[in-house]
N, C-alpha and C. Protein backbone atom coordinates (compact mmCIF):
# COMPACT_ATOMS: atom_id res chain seq x y z
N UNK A 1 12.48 2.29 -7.01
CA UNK A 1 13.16 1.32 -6.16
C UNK A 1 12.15 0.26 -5.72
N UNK A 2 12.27 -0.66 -6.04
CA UNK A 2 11.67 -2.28 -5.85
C UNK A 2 12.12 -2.69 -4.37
N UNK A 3 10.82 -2.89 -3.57
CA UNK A 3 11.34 -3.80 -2.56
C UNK A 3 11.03 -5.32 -2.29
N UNK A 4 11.13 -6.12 -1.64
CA UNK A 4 10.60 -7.40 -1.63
C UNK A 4 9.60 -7.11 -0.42
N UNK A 5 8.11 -7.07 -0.67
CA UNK A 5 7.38 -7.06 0.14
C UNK A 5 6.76 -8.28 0.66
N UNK A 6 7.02 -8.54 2.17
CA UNK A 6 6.14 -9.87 2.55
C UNK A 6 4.48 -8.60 3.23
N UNK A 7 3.89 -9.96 3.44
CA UNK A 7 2.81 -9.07 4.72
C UNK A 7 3.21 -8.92 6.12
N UNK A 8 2.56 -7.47 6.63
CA UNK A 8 3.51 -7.61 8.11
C UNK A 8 2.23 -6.50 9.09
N UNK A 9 2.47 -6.48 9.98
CA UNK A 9 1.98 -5.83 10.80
C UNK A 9 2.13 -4.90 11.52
N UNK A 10 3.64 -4.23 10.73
CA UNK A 10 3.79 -2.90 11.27
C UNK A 10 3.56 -1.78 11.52
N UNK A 11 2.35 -2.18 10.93
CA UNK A 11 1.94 -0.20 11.46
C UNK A 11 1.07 -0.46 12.41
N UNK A 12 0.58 -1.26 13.34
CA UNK A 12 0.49 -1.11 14.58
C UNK A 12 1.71 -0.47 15.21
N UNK A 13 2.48 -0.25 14.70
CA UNK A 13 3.12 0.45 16.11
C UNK A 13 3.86 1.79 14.92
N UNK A 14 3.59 1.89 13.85
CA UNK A 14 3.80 2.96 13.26
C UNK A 14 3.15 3.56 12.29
N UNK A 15 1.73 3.67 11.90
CA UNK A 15 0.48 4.62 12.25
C UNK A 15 0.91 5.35 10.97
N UNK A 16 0.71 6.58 11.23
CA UNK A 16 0.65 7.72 9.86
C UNK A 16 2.14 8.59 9.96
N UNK A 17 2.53 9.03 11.13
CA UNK A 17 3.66 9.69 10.88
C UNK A 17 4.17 10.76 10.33
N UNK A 18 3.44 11.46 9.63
CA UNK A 18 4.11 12.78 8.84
C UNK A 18 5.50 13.18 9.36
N UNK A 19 4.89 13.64 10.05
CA UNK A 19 5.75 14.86 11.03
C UNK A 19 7.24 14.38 11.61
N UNK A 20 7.17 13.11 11.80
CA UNK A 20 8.49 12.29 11.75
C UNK A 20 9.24 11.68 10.59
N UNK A 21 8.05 11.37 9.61
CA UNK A 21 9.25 11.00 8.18
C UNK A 21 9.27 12.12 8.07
N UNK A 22 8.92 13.28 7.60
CA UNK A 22 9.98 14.79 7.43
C UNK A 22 10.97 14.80 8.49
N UNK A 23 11.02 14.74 9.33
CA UNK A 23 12.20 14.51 10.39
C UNK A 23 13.20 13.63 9.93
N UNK A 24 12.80 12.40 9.30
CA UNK A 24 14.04 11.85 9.35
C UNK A 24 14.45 12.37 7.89
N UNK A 25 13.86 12.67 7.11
CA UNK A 25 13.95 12.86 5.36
C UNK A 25 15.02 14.39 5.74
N UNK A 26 14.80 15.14 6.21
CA UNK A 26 15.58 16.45 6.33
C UNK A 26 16.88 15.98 6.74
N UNK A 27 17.04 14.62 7.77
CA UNK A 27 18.33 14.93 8.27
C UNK A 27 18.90 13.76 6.86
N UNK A 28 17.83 13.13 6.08
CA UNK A 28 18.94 12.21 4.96
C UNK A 28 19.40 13.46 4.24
N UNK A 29 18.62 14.42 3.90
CA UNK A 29 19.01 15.55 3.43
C UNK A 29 20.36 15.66 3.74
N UNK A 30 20.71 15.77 4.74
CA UNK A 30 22.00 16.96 5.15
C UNK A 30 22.84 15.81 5.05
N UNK A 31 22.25 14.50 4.55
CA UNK A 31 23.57 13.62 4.28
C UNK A 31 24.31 12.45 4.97
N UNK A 32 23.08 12.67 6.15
CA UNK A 32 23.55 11.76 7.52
C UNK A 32 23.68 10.30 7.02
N UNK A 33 24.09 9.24 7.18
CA UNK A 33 23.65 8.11 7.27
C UNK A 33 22.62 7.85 7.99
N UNK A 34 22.26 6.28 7.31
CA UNK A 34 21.05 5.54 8.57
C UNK A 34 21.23 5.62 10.02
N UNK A 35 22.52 5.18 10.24
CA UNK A 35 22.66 4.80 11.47
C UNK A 35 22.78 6.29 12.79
N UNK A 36 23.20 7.03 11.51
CA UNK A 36 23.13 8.58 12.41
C UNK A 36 22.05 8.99 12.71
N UNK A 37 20.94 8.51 11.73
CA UNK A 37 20.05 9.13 11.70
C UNK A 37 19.21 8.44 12.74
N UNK A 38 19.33 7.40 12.96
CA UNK A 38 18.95 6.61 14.37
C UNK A 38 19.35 7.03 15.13
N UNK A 39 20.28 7.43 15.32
CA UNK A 39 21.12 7.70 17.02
C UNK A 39 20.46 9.17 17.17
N UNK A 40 20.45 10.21 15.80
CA UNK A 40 19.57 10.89 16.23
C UNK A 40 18.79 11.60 17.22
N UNK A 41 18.00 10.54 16.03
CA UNK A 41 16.44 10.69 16.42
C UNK A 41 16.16 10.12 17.93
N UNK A 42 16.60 8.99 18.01
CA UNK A 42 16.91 8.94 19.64
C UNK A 42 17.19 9.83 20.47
N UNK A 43 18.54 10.29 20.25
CA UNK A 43 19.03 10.83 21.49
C UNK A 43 18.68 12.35 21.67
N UNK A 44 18.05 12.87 20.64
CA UNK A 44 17.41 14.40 20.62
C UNK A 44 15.67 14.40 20.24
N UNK A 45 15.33 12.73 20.51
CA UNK A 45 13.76 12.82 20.56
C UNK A 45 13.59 13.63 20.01
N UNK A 46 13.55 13.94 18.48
CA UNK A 46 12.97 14.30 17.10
C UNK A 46 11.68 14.19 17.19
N UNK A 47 11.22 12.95 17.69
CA UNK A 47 9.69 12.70 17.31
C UNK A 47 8.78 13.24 18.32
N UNK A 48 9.26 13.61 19.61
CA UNK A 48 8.19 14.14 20.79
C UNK A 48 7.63 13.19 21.39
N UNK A 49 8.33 12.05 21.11
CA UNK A 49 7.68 10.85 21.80
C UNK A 49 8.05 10.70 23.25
N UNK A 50 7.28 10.20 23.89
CA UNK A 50 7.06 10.06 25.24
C UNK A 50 7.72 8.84 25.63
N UNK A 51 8.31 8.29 25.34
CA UNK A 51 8.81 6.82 25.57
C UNK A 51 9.84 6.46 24.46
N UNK A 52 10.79 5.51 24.88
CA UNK A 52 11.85 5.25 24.19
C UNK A 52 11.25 3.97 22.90
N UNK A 53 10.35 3.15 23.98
CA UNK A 53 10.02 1.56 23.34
C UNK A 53 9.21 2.44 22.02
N UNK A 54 8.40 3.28 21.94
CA UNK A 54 7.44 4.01 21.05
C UNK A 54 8.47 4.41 19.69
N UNK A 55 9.43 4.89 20.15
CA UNK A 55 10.56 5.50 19.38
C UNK A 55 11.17 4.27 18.73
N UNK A 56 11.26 3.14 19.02
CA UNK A 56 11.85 1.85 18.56
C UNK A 56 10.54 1.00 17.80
N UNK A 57 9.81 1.14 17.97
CA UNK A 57 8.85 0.85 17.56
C UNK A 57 8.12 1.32 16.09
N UNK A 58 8.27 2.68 16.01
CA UNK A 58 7.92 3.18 14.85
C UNK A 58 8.85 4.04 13.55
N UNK A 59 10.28 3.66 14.60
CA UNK A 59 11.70 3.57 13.71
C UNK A 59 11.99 2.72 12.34
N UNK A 60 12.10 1.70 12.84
CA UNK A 60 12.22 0.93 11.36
C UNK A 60 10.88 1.15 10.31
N UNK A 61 9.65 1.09 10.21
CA UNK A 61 9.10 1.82 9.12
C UNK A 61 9.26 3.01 8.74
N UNK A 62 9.48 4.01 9.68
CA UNK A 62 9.96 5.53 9.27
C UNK A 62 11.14 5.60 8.25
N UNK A 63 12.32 4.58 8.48
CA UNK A 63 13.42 4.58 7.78
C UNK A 63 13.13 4.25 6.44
N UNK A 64 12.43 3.05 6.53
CA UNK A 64 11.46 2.33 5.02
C UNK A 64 11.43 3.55 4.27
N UNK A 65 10.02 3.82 4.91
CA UNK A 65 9.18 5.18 4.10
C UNK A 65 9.87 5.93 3.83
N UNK A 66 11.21 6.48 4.49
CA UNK A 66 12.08 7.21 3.53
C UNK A 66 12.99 6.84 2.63
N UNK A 67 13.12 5.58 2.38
CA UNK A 67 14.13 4.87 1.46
C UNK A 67 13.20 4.90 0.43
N UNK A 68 11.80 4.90 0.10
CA UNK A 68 10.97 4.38 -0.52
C UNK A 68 10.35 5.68 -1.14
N UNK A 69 10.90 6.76 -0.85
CA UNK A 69 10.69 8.71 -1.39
C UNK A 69 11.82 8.96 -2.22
N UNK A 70 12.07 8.89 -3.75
CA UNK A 70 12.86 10.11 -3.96
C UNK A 70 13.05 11.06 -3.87
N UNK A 71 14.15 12.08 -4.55
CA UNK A 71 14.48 12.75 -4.29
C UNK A 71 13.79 14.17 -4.74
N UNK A 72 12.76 13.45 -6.28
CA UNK A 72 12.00 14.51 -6.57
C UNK A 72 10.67 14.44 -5.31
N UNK A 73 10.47 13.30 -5.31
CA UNK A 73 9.36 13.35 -3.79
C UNK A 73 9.80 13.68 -2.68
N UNK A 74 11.09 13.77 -2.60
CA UNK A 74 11.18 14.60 -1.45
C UNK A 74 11.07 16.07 -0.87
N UNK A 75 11.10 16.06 -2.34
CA UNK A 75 11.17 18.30 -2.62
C UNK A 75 9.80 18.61 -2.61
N UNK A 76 8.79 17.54 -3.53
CA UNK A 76 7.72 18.13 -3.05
C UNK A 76 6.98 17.60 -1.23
N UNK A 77 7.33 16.81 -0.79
CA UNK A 77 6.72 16.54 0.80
C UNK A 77 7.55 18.07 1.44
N UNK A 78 8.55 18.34 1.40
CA UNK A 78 8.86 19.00 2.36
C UNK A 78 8.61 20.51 2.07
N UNK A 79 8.82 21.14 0.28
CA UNK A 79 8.55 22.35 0.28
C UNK A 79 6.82 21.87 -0.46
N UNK A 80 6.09 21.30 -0.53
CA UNK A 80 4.85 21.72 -0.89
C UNK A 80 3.59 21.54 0.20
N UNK A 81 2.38 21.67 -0.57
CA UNK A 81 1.35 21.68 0.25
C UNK A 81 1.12 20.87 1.81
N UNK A 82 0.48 21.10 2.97
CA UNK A 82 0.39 19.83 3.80
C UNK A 82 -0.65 18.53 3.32
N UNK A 83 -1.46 18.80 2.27
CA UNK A 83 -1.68 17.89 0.95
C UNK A 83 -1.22 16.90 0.86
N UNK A 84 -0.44 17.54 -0.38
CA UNK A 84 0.74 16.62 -0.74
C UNK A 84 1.93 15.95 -0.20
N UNK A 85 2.20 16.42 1.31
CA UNK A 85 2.88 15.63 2.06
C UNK A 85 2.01 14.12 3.05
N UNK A 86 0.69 14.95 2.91
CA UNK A 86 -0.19 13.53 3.62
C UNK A 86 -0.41 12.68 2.21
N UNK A 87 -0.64 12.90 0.99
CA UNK A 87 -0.38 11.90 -0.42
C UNK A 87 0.93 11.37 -0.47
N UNK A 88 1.97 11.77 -0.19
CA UNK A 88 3.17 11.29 -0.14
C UNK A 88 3.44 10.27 0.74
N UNK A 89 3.41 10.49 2.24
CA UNK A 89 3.44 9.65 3.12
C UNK A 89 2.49 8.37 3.03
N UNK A 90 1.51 8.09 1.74
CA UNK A 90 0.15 7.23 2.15
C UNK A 90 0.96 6.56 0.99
N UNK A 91 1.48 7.21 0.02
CA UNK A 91 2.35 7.01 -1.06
C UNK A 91 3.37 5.83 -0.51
N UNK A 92 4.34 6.23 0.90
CA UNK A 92 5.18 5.77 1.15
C UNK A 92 4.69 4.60 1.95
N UNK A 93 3.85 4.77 2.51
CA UNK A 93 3.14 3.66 3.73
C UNK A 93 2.92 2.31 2.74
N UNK A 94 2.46 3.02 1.35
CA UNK A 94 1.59 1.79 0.52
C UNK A 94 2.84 0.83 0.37
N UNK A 95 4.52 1.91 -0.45
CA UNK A 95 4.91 0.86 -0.97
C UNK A 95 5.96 0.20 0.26
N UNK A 96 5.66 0.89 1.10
CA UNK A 96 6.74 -0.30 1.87
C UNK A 96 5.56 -1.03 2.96
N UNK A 97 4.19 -1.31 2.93
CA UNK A 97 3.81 -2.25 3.86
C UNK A 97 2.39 -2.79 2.72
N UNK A 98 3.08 -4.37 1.95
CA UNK A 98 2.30 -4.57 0.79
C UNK A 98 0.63 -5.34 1.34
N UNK A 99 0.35 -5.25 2.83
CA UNK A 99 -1.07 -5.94 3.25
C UNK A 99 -1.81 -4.75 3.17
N UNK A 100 -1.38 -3.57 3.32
CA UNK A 100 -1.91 -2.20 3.76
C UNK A 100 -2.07 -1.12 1.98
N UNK A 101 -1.32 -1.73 1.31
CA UNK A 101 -1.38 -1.36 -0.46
C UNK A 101 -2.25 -2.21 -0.58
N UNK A 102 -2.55 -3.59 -0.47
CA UNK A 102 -3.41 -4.48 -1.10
C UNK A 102 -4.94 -3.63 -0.31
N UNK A 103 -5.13 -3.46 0.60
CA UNK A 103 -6.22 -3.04 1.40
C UNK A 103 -6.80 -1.40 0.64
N UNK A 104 -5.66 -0.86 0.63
CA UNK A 104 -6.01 0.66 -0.67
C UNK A 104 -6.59 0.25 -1.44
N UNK A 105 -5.78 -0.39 -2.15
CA UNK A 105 -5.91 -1.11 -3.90
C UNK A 105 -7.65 -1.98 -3.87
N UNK A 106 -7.70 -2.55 -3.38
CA UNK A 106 -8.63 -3.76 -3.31
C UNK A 106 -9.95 -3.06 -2.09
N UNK A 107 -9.82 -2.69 -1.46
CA UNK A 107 -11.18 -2.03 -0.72
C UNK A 107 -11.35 -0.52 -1.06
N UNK A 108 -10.10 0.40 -0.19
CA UNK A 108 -10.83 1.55 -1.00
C UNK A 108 -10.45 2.36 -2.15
N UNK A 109 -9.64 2.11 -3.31
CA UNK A 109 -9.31 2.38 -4.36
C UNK A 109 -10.44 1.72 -4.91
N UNK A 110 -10.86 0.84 -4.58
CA UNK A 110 -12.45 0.15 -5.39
C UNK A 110 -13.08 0.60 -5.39
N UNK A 111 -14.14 1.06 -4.08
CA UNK A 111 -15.21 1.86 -3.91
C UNK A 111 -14.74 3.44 -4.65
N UNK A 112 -13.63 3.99 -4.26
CA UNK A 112 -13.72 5.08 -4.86
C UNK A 112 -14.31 5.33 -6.31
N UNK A 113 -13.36 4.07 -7.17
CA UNK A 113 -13.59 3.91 -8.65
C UNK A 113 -15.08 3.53 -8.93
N UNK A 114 -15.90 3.50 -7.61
CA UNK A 114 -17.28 2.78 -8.13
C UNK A 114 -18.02 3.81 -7.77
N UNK A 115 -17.73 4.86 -7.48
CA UNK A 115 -18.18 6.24 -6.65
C UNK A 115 -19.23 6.14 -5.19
N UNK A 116 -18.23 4.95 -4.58
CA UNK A 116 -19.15 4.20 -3.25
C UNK A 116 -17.79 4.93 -2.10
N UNK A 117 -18.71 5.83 -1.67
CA UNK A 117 -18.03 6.86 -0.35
C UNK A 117 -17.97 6.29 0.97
N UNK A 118 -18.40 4.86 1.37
CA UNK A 118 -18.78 4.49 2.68
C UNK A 118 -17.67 3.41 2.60
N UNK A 119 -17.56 3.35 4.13
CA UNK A 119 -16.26 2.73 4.71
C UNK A 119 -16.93 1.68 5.59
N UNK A 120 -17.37 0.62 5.94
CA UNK A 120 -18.04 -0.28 6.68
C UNK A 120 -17.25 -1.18 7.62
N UNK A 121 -17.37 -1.40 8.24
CA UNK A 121 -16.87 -2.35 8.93
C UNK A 121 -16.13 -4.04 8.41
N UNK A 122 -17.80 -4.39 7.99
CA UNK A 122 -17.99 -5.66 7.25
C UNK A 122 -16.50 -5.36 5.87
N UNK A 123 -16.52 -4.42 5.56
CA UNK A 123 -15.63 -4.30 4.52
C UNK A 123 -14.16 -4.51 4.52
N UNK A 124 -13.92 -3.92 6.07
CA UNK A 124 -12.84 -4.32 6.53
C UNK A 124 -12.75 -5.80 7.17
N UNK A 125 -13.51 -6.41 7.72
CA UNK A 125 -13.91 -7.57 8.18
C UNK A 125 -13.46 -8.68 7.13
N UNK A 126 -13.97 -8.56 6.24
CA UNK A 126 -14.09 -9.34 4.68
C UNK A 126 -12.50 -9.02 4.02
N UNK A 127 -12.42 -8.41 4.26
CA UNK A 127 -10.60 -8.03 3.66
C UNK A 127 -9.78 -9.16 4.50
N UNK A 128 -10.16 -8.81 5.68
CA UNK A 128 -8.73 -9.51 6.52
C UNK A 128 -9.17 -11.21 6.73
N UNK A 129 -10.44 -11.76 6.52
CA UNK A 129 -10.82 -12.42 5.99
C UNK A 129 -10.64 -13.35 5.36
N UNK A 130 -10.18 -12.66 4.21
CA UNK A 130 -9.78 -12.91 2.78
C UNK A 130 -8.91 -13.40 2.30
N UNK A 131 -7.91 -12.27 3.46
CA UNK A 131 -6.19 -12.47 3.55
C UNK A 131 -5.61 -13.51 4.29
N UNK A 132 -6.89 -14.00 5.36
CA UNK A 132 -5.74 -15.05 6.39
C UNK A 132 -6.23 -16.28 5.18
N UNK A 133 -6.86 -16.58 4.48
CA UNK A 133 -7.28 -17.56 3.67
C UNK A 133 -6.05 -17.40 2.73
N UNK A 134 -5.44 -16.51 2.01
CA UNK A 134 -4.80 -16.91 1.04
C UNK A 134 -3.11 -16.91 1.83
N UNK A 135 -3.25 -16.30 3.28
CA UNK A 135 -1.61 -16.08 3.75
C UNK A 135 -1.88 -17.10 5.26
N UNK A 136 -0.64 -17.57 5.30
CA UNK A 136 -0.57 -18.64 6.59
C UNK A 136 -0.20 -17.54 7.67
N UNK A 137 0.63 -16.38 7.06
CA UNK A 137 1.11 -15.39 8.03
C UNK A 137 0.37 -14.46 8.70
N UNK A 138 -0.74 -14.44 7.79
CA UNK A 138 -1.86 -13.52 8.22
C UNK A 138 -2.82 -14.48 9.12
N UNK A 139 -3.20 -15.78 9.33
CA UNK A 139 -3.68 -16.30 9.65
C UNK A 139 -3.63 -16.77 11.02
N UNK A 140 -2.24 -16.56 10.48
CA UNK A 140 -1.22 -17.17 12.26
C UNK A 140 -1.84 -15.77 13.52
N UNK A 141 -1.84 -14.88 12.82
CA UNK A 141 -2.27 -13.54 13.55
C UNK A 141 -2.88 -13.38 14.80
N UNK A 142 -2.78 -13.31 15.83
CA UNK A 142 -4.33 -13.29 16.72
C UNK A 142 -4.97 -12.44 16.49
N UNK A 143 -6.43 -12.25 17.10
CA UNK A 143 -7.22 -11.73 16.56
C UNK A 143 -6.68 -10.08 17.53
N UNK A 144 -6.49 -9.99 18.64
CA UNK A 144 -5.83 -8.81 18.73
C UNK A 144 -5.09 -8.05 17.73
N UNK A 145 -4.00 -8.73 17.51
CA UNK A 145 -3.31 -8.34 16.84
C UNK A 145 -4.06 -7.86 15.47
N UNK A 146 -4.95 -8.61 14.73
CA UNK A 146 -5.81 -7.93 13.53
C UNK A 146 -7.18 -6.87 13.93
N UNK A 147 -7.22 -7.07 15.36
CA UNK A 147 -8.18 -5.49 15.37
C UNK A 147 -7.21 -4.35 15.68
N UNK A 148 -6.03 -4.49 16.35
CA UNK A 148 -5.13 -3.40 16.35
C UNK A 148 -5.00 -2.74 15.04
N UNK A 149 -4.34 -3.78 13.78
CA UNK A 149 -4.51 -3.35 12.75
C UNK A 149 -5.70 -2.86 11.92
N UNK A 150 -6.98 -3.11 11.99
CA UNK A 150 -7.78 -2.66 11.46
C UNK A 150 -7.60 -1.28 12.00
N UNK A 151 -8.08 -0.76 13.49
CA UNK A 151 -8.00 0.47 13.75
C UNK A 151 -6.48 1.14 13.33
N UNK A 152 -5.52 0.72 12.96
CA UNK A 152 -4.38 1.46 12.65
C UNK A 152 -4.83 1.41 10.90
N UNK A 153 -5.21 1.16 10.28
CA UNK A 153 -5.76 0.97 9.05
C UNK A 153 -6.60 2.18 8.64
N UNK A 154 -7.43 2.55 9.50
CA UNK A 154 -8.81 3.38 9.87
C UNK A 154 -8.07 5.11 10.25
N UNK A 155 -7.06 4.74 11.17
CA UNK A 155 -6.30 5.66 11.43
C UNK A 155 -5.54 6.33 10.78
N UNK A 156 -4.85 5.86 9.52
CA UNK A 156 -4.36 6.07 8.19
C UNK A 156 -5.21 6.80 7.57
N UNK A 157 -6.20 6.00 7.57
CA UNK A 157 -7.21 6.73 6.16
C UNK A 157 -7.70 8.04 6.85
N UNK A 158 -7.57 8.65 8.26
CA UNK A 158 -8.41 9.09 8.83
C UNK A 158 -7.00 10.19 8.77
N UNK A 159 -5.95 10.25 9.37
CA UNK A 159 -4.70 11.08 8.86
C UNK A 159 -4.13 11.67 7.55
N UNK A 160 -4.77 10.88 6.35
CA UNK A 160 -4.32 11.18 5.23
C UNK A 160 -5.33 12.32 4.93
N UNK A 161 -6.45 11.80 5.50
CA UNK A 161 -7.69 12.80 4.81
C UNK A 161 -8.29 12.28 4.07
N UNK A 162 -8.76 10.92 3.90
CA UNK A 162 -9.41 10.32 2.98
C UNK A 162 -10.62 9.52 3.85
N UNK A 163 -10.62 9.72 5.19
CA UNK A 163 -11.91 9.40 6.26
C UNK A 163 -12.20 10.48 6.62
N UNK A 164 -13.50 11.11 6.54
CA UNK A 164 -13.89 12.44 7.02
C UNK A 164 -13.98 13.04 8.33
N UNK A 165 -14.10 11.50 9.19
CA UNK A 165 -13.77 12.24 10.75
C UNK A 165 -13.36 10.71 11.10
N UNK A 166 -12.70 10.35 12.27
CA UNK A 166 -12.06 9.57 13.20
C UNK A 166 -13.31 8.45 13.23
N UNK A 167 -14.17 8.67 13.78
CA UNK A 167 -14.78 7.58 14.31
C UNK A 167 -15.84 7.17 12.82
N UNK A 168 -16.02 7.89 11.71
CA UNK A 168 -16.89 7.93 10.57
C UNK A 168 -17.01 7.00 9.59
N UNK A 169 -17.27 6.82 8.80
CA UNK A 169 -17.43 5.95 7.11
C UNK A 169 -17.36 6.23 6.02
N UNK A 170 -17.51 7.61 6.25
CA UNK A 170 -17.73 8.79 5.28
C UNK A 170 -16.21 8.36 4.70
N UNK A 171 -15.91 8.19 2.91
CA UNK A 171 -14.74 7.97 2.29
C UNK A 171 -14.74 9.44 1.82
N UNK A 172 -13.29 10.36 1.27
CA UNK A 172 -13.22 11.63 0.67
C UNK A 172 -11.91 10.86 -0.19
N UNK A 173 -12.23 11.82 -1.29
CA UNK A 173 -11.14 11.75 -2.45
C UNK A 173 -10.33 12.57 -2.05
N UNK A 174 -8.88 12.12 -2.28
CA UNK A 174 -7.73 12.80 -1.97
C UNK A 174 -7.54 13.86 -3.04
N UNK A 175 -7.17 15.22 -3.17
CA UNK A 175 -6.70 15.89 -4.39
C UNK A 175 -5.27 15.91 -4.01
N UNK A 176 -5.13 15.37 -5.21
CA UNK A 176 -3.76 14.86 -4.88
C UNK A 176 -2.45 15.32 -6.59
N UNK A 177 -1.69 15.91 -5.86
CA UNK A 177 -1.25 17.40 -6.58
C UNK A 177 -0.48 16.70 -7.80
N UNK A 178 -0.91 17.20 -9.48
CA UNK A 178 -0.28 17.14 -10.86
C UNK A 178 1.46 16.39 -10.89
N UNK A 179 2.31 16.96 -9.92
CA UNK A 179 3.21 17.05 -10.42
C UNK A 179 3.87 15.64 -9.96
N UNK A 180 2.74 15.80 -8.72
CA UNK A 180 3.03 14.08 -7.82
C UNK A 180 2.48 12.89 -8.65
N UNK A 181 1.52 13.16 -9.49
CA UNK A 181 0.91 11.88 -10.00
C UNK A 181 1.75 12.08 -11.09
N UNK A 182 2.08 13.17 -12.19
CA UNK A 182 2.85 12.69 -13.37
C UNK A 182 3.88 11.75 -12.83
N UNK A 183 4.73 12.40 -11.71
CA UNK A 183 6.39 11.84 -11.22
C UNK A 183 5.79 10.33 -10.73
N UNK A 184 5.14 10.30 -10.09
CA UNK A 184 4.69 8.19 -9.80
C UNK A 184 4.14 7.75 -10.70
N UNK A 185 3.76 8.46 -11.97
CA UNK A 185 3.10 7.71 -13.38
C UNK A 185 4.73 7.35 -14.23
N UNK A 186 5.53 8.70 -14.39
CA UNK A 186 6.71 8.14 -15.12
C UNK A 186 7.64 7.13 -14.41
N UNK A 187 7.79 7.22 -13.13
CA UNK A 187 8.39 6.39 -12.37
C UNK A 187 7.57 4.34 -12.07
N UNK A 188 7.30 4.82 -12.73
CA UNK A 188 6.01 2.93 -12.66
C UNK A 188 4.98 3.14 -11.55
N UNK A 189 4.98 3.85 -11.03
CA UNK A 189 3.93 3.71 -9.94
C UNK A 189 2.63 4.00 -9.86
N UNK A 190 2.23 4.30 -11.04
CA UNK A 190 0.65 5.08 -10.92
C UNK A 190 -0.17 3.91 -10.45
N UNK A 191 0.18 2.51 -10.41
CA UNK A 191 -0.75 1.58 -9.80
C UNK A 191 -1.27 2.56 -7.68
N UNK A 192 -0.04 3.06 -7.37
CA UNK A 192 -0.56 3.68 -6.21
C UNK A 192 -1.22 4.72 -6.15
N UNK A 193 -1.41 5.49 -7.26
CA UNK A 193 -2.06 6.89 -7.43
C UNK A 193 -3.71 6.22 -7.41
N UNK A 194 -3.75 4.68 -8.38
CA UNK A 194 -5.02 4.33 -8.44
C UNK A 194 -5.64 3.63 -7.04
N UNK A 195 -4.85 3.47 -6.34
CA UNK A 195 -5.59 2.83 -4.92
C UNK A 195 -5.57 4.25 -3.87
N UNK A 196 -5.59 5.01 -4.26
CA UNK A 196 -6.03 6.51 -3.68
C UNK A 196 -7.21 7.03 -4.17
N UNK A 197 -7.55 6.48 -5.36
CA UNK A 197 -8.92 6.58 -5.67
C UNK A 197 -8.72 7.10 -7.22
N UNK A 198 -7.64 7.66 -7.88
CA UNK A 198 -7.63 8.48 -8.75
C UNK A 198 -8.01 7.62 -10.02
């Protein structure tokens, strides 16, 4: 499934998530609609969130990321490894937020392929950089707004398991399970298997 990706800045307010896209993926399971599945997750605080605005906030990408999982990816996030559900979700993050795939793809899908383990600052610096030069949208940005995202960037890599500790540089290769990379190789996608490092 093809989406039209602009650049955006949503995962400042919706981060890594596991534990809530399985939440909402179980109840597409049972068949719910979208809109049920909103009212939901709302009204029985699914997510453990502490606040409503938080819950509205990291709703509409959650819904994404599950439109953006089949159905064979869905069998493996929910009955396989906790692995392969953090490869899945980084899976899902990539293809529905295309500034945050370009940032895999182009910083650390690079270094991985160059067998360069360090995560720098400057590296991230030089990315976003890069990006307000070729995007007016990225440019328009304040600079708040692009250190929020860097640390939500950092925070990703640091949830998936591909930053070795929170505050670190240290890059780790994801092992990231056979049956998931054949199914996103036959499905067109192995371009995302390669900005995971593979």
């Amino acid at each position: 499934m093809t989406m039209e990706l602009e650049y955006s800045s949503s995962l400042n307010g919706a981060s890594f998530l596991l534990f809530e896209l399985k939440q909402v993926i179980k109840l597409k399971q049972q068949g719910l609609a979208k809109d049920e599945i909103r009212k939901k997750v709302k009204e029985e605080n699914l997510f453990q969130f502490n606040n409503q605005g938080r819950i509205n906030r990291a709703l509409p990408s959650i819904m994404k990321r599950a439109e953006a999982i089949d159905d064979t990816l869905v069998s493996l996030m929910l009955e396989g490894s906790i692995e392969a559900g953090k490869a899945l979700n980084l899976y899902a993050i990539m293809k529905t937020d295309l500034l945050f795939f370009e940032f895999m793809d182009e910083v650390i899908g690079e270094k991985l392929h160059n067998n360069d383990y360090l995560i720098e600052k400057k590296d991230i610096n030089l990315f976003f950089t890069s990006k307000a030069e070729q995007s007016e949208k990225v440019a328009s940005w304040s600079d708040i707004n692009v250190e929020k995202l860097k640390r939500a960037y950092m925070q990703v890599l640091y949830e998936s398991g591909m930053l070795r500790n929170r505050k670190g540089k240290e890059l780790d290769r994801l092992i990231i399970d056979e049956q998931i990379k054949n199914h996103l190789t036959q499905i067109g996608d192995a371009r995302y298997i390669r900005a995971m490092g593979e």
